[in-house]
Protein backbone atom coordinates (compact mmCIF):
# COMPACT_ATOMS: atom_id res chain seq x y z
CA UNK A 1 54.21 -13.90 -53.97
CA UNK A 2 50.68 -14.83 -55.01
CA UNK A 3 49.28 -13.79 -58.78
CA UNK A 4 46.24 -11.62 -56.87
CA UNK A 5 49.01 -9.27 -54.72
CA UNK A 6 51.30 -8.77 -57.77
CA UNK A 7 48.39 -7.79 -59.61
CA UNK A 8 47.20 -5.52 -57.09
CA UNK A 9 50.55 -3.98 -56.53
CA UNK A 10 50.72 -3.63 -60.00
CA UNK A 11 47.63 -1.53 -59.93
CA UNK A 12 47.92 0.16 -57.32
CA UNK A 13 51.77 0.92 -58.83
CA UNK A 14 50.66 2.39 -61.99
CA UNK A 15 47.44 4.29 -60.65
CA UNK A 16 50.07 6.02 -58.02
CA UNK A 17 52.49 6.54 -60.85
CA UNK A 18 49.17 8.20 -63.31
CA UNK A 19 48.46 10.25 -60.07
CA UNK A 20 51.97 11.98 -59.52
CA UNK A 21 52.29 12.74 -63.46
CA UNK A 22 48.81 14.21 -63.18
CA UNK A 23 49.29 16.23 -60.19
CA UNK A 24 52.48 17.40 -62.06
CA UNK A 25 50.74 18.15 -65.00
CA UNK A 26 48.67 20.71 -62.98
CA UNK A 27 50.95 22.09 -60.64
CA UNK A 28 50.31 25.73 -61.80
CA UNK A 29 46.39 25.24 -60.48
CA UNK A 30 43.60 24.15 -62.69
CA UNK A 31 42.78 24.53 -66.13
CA UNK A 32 39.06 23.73 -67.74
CA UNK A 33 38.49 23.65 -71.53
CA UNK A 34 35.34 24.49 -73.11
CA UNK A 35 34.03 20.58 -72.56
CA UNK A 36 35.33 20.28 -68.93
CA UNK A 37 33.49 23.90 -68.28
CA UNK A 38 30.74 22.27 -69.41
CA UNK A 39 30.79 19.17 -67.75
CA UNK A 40 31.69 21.12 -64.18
CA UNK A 41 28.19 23.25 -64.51
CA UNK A 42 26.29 20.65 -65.51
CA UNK A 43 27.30 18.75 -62.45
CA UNK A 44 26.43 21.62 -60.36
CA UNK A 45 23.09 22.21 -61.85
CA UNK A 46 22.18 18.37 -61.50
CA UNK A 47 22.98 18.70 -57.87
CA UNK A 48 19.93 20.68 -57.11
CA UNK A 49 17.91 19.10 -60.28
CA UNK A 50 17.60 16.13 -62.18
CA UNK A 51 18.29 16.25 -66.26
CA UNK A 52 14.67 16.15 -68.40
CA UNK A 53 16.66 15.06 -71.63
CA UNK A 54 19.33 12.44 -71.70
CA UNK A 55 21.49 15.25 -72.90
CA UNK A 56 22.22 18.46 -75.17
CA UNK A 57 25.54 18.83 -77.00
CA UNK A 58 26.99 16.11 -74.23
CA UNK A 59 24.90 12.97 -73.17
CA UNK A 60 24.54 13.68 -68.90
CA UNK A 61 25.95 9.89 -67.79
CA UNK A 62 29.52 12.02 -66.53
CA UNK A 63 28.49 14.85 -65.22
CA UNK A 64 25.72 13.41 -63.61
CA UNK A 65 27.53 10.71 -61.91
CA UNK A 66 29.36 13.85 -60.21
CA UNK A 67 26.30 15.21 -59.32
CA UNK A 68 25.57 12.35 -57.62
CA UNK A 69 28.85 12.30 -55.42
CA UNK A 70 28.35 16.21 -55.02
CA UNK A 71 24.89 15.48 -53.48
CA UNK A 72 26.56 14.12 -50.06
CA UNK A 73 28.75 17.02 -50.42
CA UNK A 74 31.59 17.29 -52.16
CA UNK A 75 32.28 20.08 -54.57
CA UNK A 76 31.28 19.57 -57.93
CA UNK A 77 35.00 19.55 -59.70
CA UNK A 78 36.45 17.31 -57.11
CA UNK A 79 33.71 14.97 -57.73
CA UNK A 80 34.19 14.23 -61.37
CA UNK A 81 37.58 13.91 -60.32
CA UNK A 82 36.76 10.73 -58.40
CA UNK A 83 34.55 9.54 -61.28
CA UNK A 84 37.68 9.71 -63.41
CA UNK A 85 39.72 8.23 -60.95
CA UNK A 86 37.56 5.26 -60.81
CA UNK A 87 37.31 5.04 -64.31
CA UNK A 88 41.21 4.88 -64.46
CA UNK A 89 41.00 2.43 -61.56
CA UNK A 90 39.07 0.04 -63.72
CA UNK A 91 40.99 0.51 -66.89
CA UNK A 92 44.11 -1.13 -65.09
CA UNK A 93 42.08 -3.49 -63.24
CA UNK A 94 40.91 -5.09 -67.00
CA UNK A 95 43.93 -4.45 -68.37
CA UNK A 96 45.85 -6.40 -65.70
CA UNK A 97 43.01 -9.41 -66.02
CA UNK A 98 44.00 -9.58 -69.64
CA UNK A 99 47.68 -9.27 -68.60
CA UNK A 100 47.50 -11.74 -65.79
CA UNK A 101 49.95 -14.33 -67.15
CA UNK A 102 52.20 -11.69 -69.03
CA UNK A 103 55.78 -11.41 -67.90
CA UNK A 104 55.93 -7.53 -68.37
CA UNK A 105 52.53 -6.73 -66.43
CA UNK A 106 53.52 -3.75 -64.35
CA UNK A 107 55.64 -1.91 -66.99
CA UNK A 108 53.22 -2.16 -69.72
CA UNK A 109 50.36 -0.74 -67.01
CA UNK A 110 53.04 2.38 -66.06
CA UNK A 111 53.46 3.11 -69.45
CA UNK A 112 49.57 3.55 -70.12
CA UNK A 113 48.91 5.47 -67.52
CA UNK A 114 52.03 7.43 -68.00
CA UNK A 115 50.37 7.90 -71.67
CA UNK A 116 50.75 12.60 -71.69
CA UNK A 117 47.10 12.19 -72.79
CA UNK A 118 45.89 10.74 -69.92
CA UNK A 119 47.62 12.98 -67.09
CA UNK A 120 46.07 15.60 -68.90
CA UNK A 121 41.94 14.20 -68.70
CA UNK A 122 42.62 12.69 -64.74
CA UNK A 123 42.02 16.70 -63.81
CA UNK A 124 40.52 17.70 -67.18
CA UNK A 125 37.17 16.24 -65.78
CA UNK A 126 36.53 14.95 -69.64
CA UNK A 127 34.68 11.74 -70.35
CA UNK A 128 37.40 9.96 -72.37
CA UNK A 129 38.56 8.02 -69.09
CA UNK A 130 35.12 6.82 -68.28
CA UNK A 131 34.25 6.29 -71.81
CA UNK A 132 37.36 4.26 -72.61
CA UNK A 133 36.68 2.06 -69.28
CA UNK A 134 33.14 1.27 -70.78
CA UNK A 135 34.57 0.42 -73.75
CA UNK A 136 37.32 -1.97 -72.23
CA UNK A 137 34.80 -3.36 -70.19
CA UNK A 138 32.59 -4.41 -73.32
CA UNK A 139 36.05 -6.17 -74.81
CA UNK A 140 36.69 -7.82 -72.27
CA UNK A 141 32.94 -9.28 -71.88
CA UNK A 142 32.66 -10.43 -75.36
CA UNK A 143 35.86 -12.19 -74.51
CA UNK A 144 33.63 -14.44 -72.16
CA UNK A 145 31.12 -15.49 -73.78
CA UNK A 146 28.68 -17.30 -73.51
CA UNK A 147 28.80 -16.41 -69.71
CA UNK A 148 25.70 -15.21 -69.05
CA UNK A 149 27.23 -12.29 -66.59
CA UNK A 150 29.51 -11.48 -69.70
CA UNK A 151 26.18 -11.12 -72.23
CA UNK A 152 23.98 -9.17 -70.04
CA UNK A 153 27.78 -7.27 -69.16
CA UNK A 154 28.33 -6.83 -72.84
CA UNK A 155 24.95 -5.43 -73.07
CA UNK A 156 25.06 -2.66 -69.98
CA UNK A 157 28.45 -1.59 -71.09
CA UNK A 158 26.95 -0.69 -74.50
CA UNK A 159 24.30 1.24 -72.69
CA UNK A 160 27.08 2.90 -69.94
CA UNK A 161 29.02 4.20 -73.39
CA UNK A 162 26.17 6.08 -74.84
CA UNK A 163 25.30 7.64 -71.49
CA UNK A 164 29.06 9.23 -71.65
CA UNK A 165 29.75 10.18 -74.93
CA UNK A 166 27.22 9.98 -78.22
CA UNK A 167 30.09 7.90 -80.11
CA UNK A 168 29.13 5.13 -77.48
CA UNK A 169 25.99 4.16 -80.72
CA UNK A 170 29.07 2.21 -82.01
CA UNK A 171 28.79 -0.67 -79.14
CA UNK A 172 25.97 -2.00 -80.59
CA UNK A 173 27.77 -2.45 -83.80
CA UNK A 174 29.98 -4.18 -82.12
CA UNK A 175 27.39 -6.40 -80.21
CA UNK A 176 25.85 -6.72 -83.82
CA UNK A 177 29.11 -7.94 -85.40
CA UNK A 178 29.97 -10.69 -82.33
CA UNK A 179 26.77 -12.49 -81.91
CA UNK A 180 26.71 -14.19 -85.63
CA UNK A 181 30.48 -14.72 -84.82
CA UNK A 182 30.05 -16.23 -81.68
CA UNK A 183 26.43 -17.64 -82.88
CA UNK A 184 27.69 -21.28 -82.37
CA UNK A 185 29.08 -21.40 -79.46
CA UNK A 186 25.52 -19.73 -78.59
CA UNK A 187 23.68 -22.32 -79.39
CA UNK A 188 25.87 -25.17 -78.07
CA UNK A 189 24.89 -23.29 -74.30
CA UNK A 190 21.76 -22.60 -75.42
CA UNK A 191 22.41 -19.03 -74.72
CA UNK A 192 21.64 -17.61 -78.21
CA UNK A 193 17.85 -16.36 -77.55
CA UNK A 194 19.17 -15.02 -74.11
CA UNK A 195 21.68 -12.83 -76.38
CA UNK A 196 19.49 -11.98 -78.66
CA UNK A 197 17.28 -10.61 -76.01
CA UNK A 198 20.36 -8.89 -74.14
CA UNK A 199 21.39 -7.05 -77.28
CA UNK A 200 18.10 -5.81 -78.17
CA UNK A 201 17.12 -4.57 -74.60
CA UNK A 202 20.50 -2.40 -74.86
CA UNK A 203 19.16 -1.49 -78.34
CA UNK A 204 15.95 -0.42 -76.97
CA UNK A 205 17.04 1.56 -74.38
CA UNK A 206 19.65 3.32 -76.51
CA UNK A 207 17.12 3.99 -78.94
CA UNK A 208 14.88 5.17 -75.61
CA UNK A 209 17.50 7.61 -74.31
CA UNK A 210 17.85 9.06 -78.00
CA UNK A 211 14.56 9.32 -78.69
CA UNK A 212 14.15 11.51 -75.87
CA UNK A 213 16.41 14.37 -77.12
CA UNK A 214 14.28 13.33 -79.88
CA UNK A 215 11.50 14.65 -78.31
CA UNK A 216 12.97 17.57 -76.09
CA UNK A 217 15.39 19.11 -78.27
CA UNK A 218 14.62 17.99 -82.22
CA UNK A 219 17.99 16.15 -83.08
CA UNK A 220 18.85 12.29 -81.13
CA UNK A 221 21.96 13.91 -80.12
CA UNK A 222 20.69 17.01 -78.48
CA UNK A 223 21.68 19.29 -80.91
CA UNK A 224 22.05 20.38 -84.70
CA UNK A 225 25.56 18.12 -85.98
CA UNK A 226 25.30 21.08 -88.95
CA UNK A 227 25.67 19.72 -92.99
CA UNK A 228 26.72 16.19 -93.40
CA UNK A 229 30.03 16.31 -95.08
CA UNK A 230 29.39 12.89 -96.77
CA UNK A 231 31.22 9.19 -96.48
CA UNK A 232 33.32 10.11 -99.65
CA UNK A 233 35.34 12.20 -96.71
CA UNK A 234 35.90 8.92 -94.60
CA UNK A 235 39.30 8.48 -96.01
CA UNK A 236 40.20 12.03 -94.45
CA UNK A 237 38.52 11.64 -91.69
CA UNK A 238 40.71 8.18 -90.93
CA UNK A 239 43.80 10.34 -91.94
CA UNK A 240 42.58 12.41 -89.28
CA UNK A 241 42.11 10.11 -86.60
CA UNK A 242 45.50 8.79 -87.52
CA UNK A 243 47.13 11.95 -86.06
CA UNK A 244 45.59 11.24 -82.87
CA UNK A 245 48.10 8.61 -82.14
CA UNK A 246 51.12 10.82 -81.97
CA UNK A 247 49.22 13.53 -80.77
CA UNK A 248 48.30 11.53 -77.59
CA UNK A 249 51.41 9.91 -76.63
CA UNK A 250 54.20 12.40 -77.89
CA UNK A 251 54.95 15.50 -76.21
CA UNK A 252 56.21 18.19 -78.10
CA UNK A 253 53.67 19.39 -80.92
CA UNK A 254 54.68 17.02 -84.02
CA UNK A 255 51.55 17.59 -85.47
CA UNK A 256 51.65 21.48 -85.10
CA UNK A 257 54.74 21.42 -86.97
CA UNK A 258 53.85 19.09 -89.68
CA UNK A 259 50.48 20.47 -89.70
CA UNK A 260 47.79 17.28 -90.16
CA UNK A 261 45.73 18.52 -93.16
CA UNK A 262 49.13 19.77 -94.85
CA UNK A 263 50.08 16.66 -97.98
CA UNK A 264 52.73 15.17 -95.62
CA UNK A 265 50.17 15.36 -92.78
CA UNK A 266 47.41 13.71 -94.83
CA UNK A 267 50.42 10.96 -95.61
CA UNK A 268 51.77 10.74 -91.88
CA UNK A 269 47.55 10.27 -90.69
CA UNK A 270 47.08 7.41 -93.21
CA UNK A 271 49.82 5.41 -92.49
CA UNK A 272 49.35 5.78 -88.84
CA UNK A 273 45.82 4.69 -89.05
CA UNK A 274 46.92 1.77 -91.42
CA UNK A 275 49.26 0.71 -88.77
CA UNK A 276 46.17 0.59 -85.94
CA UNK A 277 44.29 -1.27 -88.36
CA UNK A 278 46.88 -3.63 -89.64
CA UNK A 279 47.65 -4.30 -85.58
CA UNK A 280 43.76 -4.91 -85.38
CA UNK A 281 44.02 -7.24 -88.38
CA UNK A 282 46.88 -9.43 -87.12
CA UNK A 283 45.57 -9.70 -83.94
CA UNK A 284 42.27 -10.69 -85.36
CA UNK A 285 43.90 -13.24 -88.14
CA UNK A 286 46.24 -15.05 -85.10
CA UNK A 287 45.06 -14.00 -81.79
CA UNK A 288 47.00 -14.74 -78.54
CA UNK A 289 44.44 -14.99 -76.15
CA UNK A 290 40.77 -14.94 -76.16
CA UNK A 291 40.48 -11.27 -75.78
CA UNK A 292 42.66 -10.23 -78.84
CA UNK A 293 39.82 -10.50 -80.68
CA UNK A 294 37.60 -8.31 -79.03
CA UNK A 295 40.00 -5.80 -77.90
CA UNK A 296 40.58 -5.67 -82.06
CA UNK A 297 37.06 -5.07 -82.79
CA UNK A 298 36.45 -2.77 -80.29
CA UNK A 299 39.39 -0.74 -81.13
CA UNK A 300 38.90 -0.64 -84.78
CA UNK A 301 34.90 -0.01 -84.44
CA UNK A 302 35.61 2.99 -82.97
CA UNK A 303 38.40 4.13 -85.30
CA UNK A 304 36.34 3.57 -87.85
CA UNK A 305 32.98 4.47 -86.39
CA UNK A 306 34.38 8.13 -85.36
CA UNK A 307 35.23 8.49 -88.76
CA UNK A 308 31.72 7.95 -90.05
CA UNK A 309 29.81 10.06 -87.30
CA UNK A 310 32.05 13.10 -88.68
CA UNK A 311 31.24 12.10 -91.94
CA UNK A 312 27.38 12.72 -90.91
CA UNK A 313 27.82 15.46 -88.54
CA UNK A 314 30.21 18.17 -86.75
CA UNK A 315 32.09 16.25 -83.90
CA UNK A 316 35.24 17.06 -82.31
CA UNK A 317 38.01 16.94 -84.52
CA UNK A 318 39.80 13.73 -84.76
CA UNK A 319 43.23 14.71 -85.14
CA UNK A 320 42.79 15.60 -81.01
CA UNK A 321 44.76 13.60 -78.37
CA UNK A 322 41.78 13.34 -76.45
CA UNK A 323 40.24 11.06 -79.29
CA UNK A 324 42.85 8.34 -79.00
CA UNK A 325 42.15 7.80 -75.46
CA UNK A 326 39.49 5.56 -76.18
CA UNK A 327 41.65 2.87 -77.97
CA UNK A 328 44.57 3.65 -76.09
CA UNK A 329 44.06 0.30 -73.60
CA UNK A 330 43.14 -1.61 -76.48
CA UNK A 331 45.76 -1.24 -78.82
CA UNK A 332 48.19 -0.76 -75.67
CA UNK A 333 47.11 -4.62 -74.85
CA UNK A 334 47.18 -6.33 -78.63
CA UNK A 335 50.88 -4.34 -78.79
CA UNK A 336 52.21 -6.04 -75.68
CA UNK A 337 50.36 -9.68 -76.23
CA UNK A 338 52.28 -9.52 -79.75
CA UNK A 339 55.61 -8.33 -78.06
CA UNK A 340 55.42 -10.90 -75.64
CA UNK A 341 58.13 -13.47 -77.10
CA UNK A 342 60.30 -9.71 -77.81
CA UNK A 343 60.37 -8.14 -74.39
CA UNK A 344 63.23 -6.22 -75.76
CA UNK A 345 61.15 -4.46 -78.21
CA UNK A 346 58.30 -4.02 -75.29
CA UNK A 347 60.54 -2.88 -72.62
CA UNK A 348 61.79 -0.04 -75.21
CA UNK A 349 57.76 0.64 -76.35
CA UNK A 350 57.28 1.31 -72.59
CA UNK A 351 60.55 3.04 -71.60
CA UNK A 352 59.59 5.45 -74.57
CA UNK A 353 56.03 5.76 -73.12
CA UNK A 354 56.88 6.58 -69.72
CA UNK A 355 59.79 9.10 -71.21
CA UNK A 356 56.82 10.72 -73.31
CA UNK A 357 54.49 10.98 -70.69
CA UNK A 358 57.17 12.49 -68.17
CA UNK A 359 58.46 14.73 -70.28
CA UNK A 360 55.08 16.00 -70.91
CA UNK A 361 54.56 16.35 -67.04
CA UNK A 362 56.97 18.19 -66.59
CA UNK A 363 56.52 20.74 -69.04
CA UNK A 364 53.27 21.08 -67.29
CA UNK A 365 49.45 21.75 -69.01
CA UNK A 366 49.58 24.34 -71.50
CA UNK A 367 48.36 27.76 -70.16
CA UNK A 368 46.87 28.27 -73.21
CA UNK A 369 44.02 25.66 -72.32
CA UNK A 370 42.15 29.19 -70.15
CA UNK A 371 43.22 32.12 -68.48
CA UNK A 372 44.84 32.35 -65.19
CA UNK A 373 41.59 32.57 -62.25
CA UNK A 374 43.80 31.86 -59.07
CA UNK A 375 43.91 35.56 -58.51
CA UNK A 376 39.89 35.82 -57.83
CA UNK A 377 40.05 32.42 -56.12
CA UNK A 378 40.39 33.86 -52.39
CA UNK A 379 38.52 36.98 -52.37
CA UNK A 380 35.54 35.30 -53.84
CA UNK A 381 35.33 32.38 -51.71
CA UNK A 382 35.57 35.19 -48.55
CA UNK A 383 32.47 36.70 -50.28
CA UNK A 384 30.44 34.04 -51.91
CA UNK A 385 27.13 32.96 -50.71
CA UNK A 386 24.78 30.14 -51.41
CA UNK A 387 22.60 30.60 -54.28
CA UNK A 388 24.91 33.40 -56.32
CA UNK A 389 25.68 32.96 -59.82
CA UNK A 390 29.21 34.60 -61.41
CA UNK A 391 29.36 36.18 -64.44
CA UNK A 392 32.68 34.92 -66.54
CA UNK A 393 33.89 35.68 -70.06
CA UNK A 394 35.08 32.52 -72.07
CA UNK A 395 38.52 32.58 -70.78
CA UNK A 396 37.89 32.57 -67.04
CA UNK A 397 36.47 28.83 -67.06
CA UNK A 398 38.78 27.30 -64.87
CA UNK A 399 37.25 29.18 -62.36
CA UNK A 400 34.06 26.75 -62.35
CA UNK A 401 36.83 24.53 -60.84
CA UNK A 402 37.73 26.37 -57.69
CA UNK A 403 33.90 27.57 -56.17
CA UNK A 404 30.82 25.84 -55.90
CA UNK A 405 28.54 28.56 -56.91
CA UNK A 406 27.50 27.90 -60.89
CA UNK A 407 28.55 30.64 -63.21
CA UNK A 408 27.09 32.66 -66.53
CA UNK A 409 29.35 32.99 -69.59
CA UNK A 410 29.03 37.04 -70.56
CA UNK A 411 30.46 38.38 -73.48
CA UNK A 412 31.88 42.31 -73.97
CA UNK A 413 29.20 43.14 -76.44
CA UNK A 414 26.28 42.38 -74.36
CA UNK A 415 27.01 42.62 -70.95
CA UNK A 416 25.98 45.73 -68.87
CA UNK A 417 26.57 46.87 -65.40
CA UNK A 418 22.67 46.38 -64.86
CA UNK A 419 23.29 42.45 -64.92
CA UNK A 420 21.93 40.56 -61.85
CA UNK A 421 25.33 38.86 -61.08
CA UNK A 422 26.49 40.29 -58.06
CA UNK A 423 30.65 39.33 -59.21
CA UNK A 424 32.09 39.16 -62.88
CA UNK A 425 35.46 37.57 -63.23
CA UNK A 426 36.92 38.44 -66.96
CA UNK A 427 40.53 36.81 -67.55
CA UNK A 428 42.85 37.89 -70.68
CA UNK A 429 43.15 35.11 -73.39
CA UNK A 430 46.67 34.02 -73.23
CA UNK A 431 49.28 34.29 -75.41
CA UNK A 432 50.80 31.43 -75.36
CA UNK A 433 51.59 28.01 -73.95
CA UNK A 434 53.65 29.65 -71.24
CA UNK A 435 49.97 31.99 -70.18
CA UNK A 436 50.46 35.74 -70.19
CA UNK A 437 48.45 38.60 -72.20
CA UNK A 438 46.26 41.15 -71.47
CA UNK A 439 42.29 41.98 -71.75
CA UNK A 440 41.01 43.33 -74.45
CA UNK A 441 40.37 46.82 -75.06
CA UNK A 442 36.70 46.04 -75.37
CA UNK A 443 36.09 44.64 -71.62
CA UNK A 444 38.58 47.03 -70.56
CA UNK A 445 36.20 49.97 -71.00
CA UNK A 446 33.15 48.00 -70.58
CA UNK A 447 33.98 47.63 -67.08
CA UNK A 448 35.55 50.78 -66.13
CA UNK A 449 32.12 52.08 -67.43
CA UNK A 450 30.15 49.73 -64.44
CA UNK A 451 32.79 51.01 -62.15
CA UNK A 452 32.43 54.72 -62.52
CA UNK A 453 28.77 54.46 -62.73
CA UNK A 454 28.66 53.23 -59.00
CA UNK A 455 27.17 50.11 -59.88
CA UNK A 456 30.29 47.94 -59.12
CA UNK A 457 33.83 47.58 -57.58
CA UNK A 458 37.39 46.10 -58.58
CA UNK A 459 38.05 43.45 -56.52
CA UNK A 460 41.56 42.64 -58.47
CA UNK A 461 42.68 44.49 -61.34
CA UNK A 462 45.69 43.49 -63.39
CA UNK A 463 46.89 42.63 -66.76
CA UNK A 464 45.31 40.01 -67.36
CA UNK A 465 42.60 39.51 -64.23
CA UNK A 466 39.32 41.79 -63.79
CA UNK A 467 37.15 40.81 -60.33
CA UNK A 468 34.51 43.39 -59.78
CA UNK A 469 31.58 43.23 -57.39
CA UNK A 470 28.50 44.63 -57.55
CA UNK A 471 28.09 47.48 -54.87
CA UNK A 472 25.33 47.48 -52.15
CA UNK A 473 23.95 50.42 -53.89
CA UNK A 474 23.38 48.82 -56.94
CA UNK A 475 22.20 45.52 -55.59
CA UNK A 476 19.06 44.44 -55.87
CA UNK A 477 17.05 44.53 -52.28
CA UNK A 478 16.51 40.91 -50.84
């Protein structure tokens, strides 16, 4: 059997094997946190119009890419769904090229994309999929230069990372580290003023794309980060990222239970993120290939980098699975290039993996992520027509999911039964991982008021699930 159909089985093998752990993941219907809300309405909105910023609290590259697939007609959610999927497609298509002469190709590919972390984003419609692609991708082209294709690559795949997530400014670090490191072989092929003018095009239209939240909203990441906390909190912040490792590729809470910003925690997060860096290091000081060194930089630039933004400004917290996806490929590949000559120390890394990530899939998504919609699913889509908006409280997102109508966040304290959304949907917060509660007290009587005022209608009432529509009375003439 030829090295291109081993490969491609060997894609195709893990994708297939990513799919059914994701699909397992979600079995009890869909769940959106507050980002993938986010992302799901903005891809509706942009499928109708076109962004005038390059973004608010989330550059628009993602959920704009949906909105392109959604604009031949597919729903919104199933659309960013593809977007990941391709992303994930690519991710094993580099990794294998890096891979290609490695004895333990497929299992280290499984046991990736059996990582719990990543079931969890391939129908999370997050941006850590397509973000970590664009970041592979930029490894791997440093890895061939001077190609021209890999400079001018190098360069868009700095510009494709900023346009999904604002921690994509730290590619052109990385550009801006490789070229004096590279800078002979540069000028051997005469490519070095070609470079030069491929890294500061990408810097220019970075800076571009910036400038023009610049100019719409007042900050160059489209909103206020809050008070800098300072770079004499970096050493936390790493300590924080360092819990990111476990959290992403071990079911079972460790870090709730150890608690990350406990002593131990703080302990447990620096020697975790000493072990990605010394992995970095080692692969840097004797590489095995010519991408170790790239996939090294790339991995620890980000470490690092995310460190530094929170230093300057409120990001996500780092101690979150979802912010070791990123480096997840990277370190995944410098692990298995320096087990190569102890597969039985790989094949146990892997086995472990794949145990973790099924495990994981099998326990299922945690209800917890949102409220339980599937209830209001049915009657709405019977009911729905083009054009409508739905009013939601905060824990009936998952609903943008499941109809292609956008939807308006409402809140108990402000909402009224003279609101022009003809249906509100308002789910309990659950109590747990395994879902349940009830609603509050609050939107309990709020919308028993709108009911016995005439001006709406339950649709479903239980526990935990309010659907009301507004009654022809009350609506407003068309």
């Amino acid at each position: 059997m030829n090295v291109r159909r081993t490969t491609w089985l060997a894609i195709s093998g893990a994708f297939a094997l990513t799919l059914a752990l994701a699909a397992l993941t979600y079995r009890d219907g869909r769940r959106l946190t507050f980002d993938g809300y986010h992302y799901c309405e903005l891809a509706k909105q942009f499928t109708t119009t076109w962004p005038d910023r390059f973004g608010n609290h989330w550059p628009f590259g993602y959920p704009l890419a949906g909105a392109l697939l959604a604009r031949v007609g597919l729903p919104a959610f199933e659309s960013l769904v593809l977007v990941s999927a391709g992303a994930l497609l690519v991710l094993f298509a580099l990794a294998a090229r890096v891979l290609t002469s490695h004895p333990l190709r497929f299992p280290v590919l499984a046991a990736l994309g059996a990582a719990p972390v990543v079931a969890v984003q391939f129908f999370g419609v997050l941006t850590e999929l397509p973000f970590a692609a664009a970041l592979l991708a930029l490894a791997i082209c440093l890895a061939h230069w001077p190609a021209r294709a890999a400079i001018w690559g190098a360069a868009a795949c700095a510009v494709l990372a900023l346009t999904i997530r604002y921690a994509g400014v730290i590619a052109p670090a990385v550009l801006a580290f490789w070229i004096p490191w590279r800078w002979r072989d540069l000028v051997k092929t005469r490519r070095h003023w070609e470079t030069l003018g491929a890294a500061l095009a990408a810097a220019a239209v970075s800076g571009g794309l910036l400038l023009l939240n610049v100019l719409k909203a007042g900050h160059a990441s489209g909103a206020g980060r809050g008070a800098a906390r300072g770079l004499a909190d970096l050493p936390r912040e790493l300590a924080d990222f360092g819990w990111s490792a476990p959290s992403a590729l071990i079911a079972g809470g460790v870090r709730d239970r150890i608690g990350f910003d406990t002593p131990l925690g703080l302990l447990f997060g620096t020697l975790a993120f000493g072990g990605l860096a010394s992995l970095c290091a080692w692969s840097w000081l004797r590489p095995r290939s010519d991408c170790s060194r790239p996939l090294a930089l790339t991995a620890f630039a980000f470490a690092t980098g995310m460190g530094v933004l929170h230093c300057i400004g409120d990001f996500d917290a780092l101690h979150n699975a979802r912010t070791f996806l990123p480096v997840l490929f990277p370190l995944g590949l410098l692990a298995a290039e320096r087990c190569s000559t102890r597969r039985n120390w790989l094949v146990l890394g892997c086995a472990a993996l794949l145990a973790s990530g099924t495990t994981a899939a099998l326990r299922g998504i945690s209800r917890q992520v949102g409220g339980d919609v599937r209830l209001a699913v049915a009657p709405l889509q019977a009911r729905l027509r083009p054009g409508e908006r739905i009013a939601i409280n905060d824990h009936a997102f998952s609903l943008s999911a499941y109809v292609d109508q956008p939807t308006t966040r409402v809140w108990s304290e402000y909402w009224t039964e003279n609101n022009p959304e003809r249906f509100v949907v308002i789910a309990a917060q659950p109590r747990d991982r395994t879902g349940g509660g009830e609603l509050t007290a609050e939107w309990r009587a709020v919308l028993a008021r709108a009911v016995a005022a005439g001006a709406y209608r339950y649709l479903v009432e239980s526990p935990s699930l309010f659907v009301l529509e507004k009654t022809p009375a009350a609506r407003p003439e068309s």
